[in-house]
Every structure is written in C-alpha cells, then in structure tokens.
PDB file of N, CA and C in Angstrom:
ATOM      1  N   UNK A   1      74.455  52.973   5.868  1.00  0.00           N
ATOM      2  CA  UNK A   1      74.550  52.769   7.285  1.00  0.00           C
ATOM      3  C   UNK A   1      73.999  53.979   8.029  1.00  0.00           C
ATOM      4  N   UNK A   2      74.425  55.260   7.566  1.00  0.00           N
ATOM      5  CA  UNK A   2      73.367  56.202   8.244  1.00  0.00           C
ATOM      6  C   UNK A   2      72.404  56.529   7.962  1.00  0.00           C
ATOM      7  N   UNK A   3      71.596  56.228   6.759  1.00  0.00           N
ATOM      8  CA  UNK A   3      70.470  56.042   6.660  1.00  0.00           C
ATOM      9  C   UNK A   3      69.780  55.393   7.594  1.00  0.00           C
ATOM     10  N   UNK A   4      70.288  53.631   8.297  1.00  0.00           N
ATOM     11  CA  UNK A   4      69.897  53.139   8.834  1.00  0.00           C
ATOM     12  C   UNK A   4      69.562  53.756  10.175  1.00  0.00           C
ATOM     13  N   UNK A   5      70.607  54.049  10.522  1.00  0.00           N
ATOM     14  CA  UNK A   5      71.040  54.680  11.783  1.00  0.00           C
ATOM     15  C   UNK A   5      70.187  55.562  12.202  1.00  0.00           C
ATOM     16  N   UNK A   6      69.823  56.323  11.197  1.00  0.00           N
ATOM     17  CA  UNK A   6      69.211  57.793  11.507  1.00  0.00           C
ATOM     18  C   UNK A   6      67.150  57.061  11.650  1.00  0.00           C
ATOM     19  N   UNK A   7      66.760  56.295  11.089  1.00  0.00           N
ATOM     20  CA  UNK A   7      66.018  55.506  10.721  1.00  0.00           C
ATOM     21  C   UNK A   7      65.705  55.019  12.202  1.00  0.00           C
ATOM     22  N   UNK A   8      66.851  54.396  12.927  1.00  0.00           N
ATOM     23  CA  UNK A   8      66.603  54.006  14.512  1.00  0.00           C
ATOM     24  C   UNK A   8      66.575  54.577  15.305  1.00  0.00           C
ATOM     25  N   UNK A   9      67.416  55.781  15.255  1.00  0.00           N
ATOM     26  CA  UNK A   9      66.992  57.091  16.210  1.00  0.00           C
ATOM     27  C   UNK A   9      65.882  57.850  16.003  1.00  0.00           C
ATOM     28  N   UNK A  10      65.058  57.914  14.846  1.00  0.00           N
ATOM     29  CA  UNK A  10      63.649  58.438  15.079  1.00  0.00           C
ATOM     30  C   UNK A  10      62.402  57.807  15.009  1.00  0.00           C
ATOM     31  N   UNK A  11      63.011  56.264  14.912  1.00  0.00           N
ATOM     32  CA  UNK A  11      61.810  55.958  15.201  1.00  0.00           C
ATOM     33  C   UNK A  11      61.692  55.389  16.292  1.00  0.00           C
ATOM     34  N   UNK A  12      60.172  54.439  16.840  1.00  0.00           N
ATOM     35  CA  UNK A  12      59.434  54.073  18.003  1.00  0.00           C
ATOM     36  C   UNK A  12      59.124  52.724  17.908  1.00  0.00           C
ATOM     37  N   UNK A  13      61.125  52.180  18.101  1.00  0.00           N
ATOM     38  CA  UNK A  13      61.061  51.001  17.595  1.00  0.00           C
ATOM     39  C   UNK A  13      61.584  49.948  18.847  1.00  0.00           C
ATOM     40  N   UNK A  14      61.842  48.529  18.620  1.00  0.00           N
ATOM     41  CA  UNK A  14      62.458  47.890  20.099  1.00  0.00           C
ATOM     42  C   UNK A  14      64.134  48.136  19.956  1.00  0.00           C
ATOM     43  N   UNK A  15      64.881  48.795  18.329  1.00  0.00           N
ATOM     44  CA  UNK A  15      66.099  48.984  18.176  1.00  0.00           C
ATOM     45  C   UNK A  15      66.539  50.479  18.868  1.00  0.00           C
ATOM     46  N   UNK A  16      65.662  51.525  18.586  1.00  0.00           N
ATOM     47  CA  UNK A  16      65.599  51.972  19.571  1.00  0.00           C
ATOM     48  C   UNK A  16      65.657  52.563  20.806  1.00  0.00           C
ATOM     49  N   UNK A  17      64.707  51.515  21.335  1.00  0.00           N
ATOM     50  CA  UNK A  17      64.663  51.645  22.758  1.00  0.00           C
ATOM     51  C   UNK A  17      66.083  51.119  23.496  1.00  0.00           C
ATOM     52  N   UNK A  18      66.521  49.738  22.719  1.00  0.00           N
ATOM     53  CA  UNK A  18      67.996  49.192  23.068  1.00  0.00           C
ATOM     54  C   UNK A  18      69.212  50.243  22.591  1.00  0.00           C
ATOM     55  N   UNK A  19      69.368  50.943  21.540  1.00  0.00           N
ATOM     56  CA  UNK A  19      70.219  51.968  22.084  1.00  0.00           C
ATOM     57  C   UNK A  19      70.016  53.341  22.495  1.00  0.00           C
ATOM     58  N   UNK A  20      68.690  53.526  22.386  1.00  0.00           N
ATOM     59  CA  UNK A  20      69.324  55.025  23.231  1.00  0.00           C
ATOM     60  C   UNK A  20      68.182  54.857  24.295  1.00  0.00           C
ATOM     61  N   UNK A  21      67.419  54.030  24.792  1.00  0.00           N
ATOM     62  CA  UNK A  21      66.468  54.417  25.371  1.00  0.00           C
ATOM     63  C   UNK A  21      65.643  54.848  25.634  1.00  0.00           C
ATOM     64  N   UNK A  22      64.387  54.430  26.062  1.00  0.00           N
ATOM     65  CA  UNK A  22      63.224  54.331  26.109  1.00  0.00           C
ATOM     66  C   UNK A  22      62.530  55.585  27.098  1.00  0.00           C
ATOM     67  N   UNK A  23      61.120  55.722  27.074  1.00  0.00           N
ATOM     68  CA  UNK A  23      60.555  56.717  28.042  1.00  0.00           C
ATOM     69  C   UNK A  23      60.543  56.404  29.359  1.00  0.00           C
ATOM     70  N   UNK A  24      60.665  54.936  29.829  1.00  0.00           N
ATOM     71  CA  UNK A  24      60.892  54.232  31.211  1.00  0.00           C
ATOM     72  C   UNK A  24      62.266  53.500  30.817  1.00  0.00           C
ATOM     73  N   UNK A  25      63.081  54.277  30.114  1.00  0.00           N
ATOM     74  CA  UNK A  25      64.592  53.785  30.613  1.00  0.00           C
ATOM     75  C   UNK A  25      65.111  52.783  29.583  1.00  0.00           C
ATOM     76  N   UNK A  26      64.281  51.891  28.829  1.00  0.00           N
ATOM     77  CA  UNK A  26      64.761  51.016  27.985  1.00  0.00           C
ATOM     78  C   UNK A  26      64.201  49.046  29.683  1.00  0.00           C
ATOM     79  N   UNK A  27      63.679  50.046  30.170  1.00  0.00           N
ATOM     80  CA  UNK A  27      63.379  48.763  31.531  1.00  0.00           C
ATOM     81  C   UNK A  27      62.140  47.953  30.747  1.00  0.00           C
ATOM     82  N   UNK A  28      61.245  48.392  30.010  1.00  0.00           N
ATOM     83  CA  UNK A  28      60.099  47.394  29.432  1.00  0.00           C
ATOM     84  C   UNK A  28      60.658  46.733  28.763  1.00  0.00           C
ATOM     85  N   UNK A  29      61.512  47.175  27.360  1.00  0.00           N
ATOM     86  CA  UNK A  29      62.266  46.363  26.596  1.00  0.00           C
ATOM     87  C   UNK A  29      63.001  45.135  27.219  1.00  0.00           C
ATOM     88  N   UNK A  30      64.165  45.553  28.263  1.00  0.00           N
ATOM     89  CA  UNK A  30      64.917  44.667  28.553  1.00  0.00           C
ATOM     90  C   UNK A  30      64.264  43.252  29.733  1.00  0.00           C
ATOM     91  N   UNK A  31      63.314  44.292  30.220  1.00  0.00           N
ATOM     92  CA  UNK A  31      62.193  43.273  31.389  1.00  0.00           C
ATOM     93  C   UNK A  31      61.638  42.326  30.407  1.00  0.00           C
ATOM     94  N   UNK A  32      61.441  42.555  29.322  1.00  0.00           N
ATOM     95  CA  UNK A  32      60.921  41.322  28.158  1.00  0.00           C
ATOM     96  C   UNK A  32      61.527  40.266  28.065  1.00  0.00           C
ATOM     97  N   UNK A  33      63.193  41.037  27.510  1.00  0.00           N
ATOM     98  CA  UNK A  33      63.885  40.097  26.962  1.00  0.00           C
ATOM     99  C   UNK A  33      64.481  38.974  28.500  1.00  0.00           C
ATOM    100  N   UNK A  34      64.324  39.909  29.644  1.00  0.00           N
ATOM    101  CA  UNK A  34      64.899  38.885  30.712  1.00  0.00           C
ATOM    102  C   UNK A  34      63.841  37.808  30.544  1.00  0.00           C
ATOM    103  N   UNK A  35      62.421  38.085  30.917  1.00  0.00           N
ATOM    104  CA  UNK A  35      61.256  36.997  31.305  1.00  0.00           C
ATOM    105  C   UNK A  35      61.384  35.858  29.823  1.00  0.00           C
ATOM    106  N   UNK A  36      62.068  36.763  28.787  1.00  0.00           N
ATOM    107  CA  UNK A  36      61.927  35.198  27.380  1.00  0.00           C
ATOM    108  C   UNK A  36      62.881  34.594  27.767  1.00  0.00           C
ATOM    109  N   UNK A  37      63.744  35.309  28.099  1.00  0.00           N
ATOM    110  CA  UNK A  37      65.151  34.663  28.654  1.00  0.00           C
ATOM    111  C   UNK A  37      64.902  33.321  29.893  1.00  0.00           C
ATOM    112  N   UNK A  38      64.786  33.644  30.884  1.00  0.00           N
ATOM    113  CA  UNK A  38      63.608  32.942  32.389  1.00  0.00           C
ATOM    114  C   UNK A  38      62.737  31.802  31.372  1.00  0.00           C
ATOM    115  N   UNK A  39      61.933  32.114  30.996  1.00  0.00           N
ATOM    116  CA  UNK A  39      60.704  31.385  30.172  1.00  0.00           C
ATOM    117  C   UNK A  39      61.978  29.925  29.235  1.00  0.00           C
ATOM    118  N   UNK A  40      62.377  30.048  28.344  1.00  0.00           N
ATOM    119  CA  UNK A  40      63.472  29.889  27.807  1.00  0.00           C
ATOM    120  C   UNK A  40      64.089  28.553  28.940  1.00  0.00           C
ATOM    121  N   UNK A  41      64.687  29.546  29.755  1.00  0.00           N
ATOM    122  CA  UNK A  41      65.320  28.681  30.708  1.00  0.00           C
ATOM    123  C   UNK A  41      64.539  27.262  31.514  1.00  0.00           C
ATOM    124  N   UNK A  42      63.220  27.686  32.042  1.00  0.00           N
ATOM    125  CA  UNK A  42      62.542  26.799  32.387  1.00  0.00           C
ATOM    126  C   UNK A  42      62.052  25.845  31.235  1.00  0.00           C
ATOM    127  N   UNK A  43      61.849  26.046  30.306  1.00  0.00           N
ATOM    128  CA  UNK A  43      61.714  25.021  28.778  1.00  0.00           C
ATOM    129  C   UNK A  43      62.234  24.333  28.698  1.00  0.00           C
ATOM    130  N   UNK A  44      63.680  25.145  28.937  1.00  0.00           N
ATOM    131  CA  UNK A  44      65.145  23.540  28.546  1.00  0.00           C
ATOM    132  C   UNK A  44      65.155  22.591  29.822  1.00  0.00           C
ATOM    133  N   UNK A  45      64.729  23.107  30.907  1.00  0.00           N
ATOM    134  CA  UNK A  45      64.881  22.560  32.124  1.00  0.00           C
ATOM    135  C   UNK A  45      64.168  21.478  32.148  1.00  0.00           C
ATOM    136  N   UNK A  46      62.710  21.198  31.418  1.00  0.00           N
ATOM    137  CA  UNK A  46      61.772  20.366  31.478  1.00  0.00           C
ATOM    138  C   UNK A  46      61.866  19.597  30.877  1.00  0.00           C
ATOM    139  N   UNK A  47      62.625  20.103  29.811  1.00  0.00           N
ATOM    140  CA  UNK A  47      62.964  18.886  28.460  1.00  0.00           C
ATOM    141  C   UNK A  47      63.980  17.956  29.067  1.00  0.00           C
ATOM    142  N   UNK A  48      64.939  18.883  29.506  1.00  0.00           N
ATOM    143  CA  UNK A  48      66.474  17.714  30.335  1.00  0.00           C
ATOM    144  C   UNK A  48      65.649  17.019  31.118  1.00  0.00           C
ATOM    145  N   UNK A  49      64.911  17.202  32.030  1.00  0.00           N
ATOM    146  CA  UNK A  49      64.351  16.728  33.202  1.00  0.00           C
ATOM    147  C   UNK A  49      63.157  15.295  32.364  1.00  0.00           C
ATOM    148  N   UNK A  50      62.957  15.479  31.017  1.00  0.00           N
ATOM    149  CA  UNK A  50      62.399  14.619  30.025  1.00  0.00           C
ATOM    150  C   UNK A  50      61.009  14.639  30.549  1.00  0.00           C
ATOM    151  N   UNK A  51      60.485  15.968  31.129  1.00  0.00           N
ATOM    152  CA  UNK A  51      59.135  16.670  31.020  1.00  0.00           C
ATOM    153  C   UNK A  51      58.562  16.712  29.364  1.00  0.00           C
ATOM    154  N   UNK A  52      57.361  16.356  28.766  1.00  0.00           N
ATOM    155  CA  UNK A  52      56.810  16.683  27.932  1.00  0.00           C
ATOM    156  C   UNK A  52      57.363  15.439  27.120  1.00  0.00           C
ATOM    157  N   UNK A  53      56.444  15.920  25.514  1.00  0.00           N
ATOM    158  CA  UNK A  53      57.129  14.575  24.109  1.00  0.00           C
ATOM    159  C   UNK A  53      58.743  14.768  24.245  1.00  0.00           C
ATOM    160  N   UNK A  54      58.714  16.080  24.016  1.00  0.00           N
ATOM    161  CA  UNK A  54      59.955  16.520  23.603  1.00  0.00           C
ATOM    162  C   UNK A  54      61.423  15.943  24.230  1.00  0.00           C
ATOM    163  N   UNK A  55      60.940  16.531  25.885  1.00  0.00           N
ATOM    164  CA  UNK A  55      61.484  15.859  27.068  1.00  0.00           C
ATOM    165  C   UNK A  55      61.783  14.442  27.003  1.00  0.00           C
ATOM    166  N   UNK A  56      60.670  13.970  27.005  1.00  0.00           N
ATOM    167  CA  UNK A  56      60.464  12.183  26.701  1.00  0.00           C
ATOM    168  C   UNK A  56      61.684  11.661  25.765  1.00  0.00           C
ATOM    169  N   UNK A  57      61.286  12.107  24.626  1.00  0.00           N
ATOM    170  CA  UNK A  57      62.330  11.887  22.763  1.00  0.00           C
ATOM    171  C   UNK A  57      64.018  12.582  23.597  1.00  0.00           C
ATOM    172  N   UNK A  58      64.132  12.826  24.069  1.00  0.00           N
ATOM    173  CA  UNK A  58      65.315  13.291  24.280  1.00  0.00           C
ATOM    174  C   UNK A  58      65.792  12.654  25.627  1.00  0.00           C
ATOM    175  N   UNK A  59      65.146  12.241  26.481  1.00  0.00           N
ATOM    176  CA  UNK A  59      65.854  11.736  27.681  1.00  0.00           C
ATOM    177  C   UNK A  59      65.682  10.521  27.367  1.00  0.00           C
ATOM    178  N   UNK A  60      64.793   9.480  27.042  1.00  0.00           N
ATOM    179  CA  UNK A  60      64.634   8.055  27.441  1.00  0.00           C
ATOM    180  C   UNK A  60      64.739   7.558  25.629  1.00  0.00           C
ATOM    181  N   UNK A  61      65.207   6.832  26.043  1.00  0.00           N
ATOM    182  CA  UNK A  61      66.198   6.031  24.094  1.00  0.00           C
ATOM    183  C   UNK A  61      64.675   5.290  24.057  1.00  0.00           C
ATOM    184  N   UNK A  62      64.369   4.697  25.189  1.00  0.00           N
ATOM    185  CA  UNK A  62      62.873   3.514  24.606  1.00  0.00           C
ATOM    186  C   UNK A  62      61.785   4.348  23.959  1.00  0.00           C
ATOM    187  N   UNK A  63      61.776   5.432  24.625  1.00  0.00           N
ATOM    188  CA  UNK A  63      60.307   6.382  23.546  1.00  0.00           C
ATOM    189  C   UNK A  63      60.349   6.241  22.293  1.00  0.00           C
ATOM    190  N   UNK A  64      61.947   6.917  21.878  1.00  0.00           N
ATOM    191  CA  UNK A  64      62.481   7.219  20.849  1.00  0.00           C
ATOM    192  C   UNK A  64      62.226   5.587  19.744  1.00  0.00           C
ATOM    193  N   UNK A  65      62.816   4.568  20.490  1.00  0.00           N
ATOM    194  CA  UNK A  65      62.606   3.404  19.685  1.00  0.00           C
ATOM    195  C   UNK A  65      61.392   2.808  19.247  1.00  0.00           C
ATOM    196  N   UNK A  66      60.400   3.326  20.401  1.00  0.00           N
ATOM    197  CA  UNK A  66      58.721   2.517  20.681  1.00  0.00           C
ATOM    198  C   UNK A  66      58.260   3.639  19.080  1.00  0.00           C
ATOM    199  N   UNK A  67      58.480   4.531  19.093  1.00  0.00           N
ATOM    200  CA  UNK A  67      58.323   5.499  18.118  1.00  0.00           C
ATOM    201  C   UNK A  67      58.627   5.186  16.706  1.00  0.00           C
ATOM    202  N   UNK A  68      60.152   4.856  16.947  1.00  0.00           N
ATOM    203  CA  UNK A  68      60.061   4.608  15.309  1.00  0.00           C
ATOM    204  C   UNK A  68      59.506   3.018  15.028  1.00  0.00           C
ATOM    205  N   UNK A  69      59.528   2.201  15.950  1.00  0.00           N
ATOM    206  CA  UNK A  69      58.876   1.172  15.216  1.00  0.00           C
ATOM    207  C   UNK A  69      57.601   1.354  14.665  1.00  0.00           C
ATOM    208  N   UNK A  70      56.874   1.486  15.573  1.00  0.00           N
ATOM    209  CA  UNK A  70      55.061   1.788  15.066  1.00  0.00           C
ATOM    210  C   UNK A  70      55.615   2.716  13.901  1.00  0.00           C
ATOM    211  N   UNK A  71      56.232   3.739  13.449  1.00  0.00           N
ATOM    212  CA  UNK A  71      56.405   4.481  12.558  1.00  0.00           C
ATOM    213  C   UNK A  71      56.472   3.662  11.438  1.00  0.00           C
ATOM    214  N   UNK A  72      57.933   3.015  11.552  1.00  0.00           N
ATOM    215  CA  UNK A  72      58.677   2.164  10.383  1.00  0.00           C
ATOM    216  C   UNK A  72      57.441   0.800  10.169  1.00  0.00           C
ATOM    217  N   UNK A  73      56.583   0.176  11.267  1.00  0.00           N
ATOM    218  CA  UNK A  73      55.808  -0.448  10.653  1.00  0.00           C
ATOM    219  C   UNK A  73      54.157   0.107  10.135  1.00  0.00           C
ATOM    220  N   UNK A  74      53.879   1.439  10.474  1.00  0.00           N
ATOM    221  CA  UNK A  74      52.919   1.810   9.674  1.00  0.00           C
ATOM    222  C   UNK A  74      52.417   0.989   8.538  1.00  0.00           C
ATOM    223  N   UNK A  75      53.736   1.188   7.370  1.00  0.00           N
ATOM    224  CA  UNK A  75      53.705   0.656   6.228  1.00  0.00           C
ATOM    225  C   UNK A  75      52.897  -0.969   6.088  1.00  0.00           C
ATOM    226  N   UNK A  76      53.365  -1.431   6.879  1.00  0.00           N
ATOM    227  CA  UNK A  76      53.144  -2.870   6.521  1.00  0.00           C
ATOM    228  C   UNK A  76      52.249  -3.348   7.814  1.00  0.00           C
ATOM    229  N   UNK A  77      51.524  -2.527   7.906  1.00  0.00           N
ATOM    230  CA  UNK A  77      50.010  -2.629   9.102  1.00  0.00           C
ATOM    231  C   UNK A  77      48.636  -2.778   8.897  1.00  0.00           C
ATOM    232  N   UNK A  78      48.181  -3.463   7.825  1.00  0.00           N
ATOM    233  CA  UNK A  78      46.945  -2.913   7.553  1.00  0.00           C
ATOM    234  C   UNK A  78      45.997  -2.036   7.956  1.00  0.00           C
ATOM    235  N   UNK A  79      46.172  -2.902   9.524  1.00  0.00           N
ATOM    236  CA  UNK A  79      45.061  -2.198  10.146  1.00  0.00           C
ATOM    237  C   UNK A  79      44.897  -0.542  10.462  1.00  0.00           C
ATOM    238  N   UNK A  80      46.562  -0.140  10.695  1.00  0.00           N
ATOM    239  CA  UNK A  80      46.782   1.519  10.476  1.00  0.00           C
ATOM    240  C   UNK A  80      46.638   2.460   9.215  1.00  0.00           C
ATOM    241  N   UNK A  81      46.860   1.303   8.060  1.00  0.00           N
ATOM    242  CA  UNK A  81      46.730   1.740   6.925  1.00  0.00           C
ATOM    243  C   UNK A  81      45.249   2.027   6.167  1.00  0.00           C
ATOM    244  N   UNK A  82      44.365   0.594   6.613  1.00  0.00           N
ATOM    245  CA  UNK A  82      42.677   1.260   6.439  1.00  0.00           C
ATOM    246  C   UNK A  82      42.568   2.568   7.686  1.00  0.00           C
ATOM    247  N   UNK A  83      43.195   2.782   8.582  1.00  0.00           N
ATOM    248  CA  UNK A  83      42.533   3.636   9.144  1.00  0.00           C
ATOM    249  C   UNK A  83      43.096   4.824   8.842  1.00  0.00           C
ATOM    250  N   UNK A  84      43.959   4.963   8.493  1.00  0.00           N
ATOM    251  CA  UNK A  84      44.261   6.305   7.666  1.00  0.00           C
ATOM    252  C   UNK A  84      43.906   6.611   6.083  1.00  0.00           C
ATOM    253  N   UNK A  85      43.550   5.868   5.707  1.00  0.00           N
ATOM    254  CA  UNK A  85      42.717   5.534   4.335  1.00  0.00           C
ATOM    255  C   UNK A  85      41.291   5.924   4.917  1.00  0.00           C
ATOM    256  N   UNK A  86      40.601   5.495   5.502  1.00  0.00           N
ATOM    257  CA  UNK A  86      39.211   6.089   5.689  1.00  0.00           C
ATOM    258  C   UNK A  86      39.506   7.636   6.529  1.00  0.00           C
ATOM    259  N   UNK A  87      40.569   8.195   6.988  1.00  0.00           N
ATOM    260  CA  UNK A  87      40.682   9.388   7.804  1.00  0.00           C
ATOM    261  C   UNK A  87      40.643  10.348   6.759  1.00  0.00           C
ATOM    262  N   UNK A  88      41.617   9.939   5.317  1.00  0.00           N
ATOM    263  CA  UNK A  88      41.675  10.882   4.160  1.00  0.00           C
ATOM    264  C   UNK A  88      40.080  10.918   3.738  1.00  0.00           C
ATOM    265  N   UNK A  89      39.614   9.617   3.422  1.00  0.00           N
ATOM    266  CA  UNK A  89      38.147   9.865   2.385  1.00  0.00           C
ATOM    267  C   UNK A  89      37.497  11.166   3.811  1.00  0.00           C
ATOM    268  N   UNK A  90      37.422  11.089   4.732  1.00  0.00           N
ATOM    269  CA  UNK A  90      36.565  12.104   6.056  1.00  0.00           C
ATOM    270  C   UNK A  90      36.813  13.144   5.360  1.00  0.00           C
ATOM    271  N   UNK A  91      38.319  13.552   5.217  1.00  0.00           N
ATOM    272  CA  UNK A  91      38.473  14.769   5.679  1.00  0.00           C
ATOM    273  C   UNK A  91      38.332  15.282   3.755  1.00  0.00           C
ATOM    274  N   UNK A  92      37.970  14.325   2.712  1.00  0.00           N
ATOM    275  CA  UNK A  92      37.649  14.750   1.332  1.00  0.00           C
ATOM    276  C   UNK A  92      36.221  15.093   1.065  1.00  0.00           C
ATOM    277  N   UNK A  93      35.359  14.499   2.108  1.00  0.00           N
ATOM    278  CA  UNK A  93      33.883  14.788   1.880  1.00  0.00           C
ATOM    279  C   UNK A  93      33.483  16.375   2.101  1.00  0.00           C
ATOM    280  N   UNK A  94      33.014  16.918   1.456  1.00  0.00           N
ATOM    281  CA  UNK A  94      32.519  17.981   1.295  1.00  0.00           C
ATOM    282  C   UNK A  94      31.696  18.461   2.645  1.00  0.00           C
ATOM    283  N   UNK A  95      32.021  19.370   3.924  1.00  0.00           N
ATOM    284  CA  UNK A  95      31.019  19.555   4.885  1.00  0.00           C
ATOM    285  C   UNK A  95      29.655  19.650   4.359  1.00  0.00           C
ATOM    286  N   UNK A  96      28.943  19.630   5.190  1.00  0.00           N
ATOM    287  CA  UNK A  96      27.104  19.292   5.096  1.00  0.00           C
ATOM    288  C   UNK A  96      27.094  20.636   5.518  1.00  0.00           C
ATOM    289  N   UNK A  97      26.084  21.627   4.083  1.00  0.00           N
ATOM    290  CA  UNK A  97      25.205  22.683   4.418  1.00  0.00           C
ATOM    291  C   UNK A  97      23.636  22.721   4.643  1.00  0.00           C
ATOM    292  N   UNK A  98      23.440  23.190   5.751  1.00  0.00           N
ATOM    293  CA  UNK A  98      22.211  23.019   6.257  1.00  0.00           C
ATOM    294  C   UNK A  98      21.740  24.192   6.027  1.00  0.00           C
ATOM    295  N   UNK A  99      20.325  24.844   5.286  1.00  0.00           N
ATOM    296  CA  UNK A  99      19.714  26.035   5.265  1.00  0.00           C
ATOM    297  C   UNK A  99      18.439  26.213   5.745  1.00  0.00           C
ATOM    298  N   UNK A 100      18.216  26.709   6.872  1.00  0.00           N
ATOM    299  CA  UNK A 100      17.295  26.863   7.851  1.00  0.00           C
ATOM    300  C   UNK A 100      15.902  27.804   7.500  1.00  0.00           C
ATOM    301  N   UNK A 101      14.955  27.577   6.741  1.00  0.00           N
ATOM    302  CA  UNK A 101      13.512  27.882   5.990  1.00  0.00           C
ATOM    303  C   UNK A 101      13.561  29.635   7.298  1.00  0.00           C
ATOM    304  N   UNK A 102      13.162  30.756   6.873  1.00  0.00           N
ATOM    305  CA  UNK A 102      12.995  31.568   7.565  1.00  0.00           C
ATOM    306  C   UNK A 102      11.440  31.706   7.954  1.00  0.00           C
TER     307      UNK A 102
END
C-alpha cells in the first residue's frame, strides 16, 4: 500500500492530481470529470426521451417487437437468407490488385 501510495504522489498521473492536486488546482481534472458527467447526463436524457435506436428499443415496445420478428423470421426468409449468402461470398472474394506499368 505504500508502495502504491508513494507511486501516486510522484507521479504525473489523473490519481494524483485527485489527491493532492494539480498545477491549476486539480480544476482540469475535475472540469473533465464534470463535462463526462453533463455529456452522460444528456445521453440518458435522449434515450428516456426514446431519441436514437437505443432510445427507440427502450421507450416504444412496437420497435422492440417489429425487431424481433424480422429477426426471429430471418431464418425462414429466403429472400434474406440468399441475400446474406451472396453478402458472405462479397466479402470472401479476394480484393482486385491493380499494378499501374511505370
């Protein structure tokens, strides 16, 4: 433990700056953690408010349901199923090298 200890008092770290303070006070550090904090806050706000997918999947039950059906019927879709079948062979073909004669 004082190894540790001694470890945070000399070095030029964000542990630190949170206990003993910084060259401007430990104010950059904590001005961070407020604005992730703020930032943070407005995130959850958008999601409750069912801003964004996320938002959406969490406020309204029909997203959530419209979702898993197409999901749960993937399987038994053909038509989603050739098209993700030809998306794999795309992405197995070897890119095209082109070498330009100098």
């Amino acid at each position: 433990m004082a190894t540790t200890l001694r470890e945070v008092r000399q070095s030029n770290s964000f542990a630190h700056d949170l206990l003993y303070g910084s060259k401007d006070g430990g104010a950059g550090a904590l001005a961070d953690l407020n604005q992730v904090a703020a930032d943070l806050r407005a995130i959850v706000r958008d999601m409750r408010a069912g801003k964004g997918t996320i938002g959406a999947l969490l406020v309204d039950p029909s997203v959530y349901e419209d979702l898993k059906r197409v999901l749960g019927n993937v399987e038994r879709n053909e038509v989603l199923r050739s098209i993700v079948r030809y998306s794999i062979k795309q992405d197995e073909k070897p890119p095209k090298v082109e070498v330009e004669p100098k």
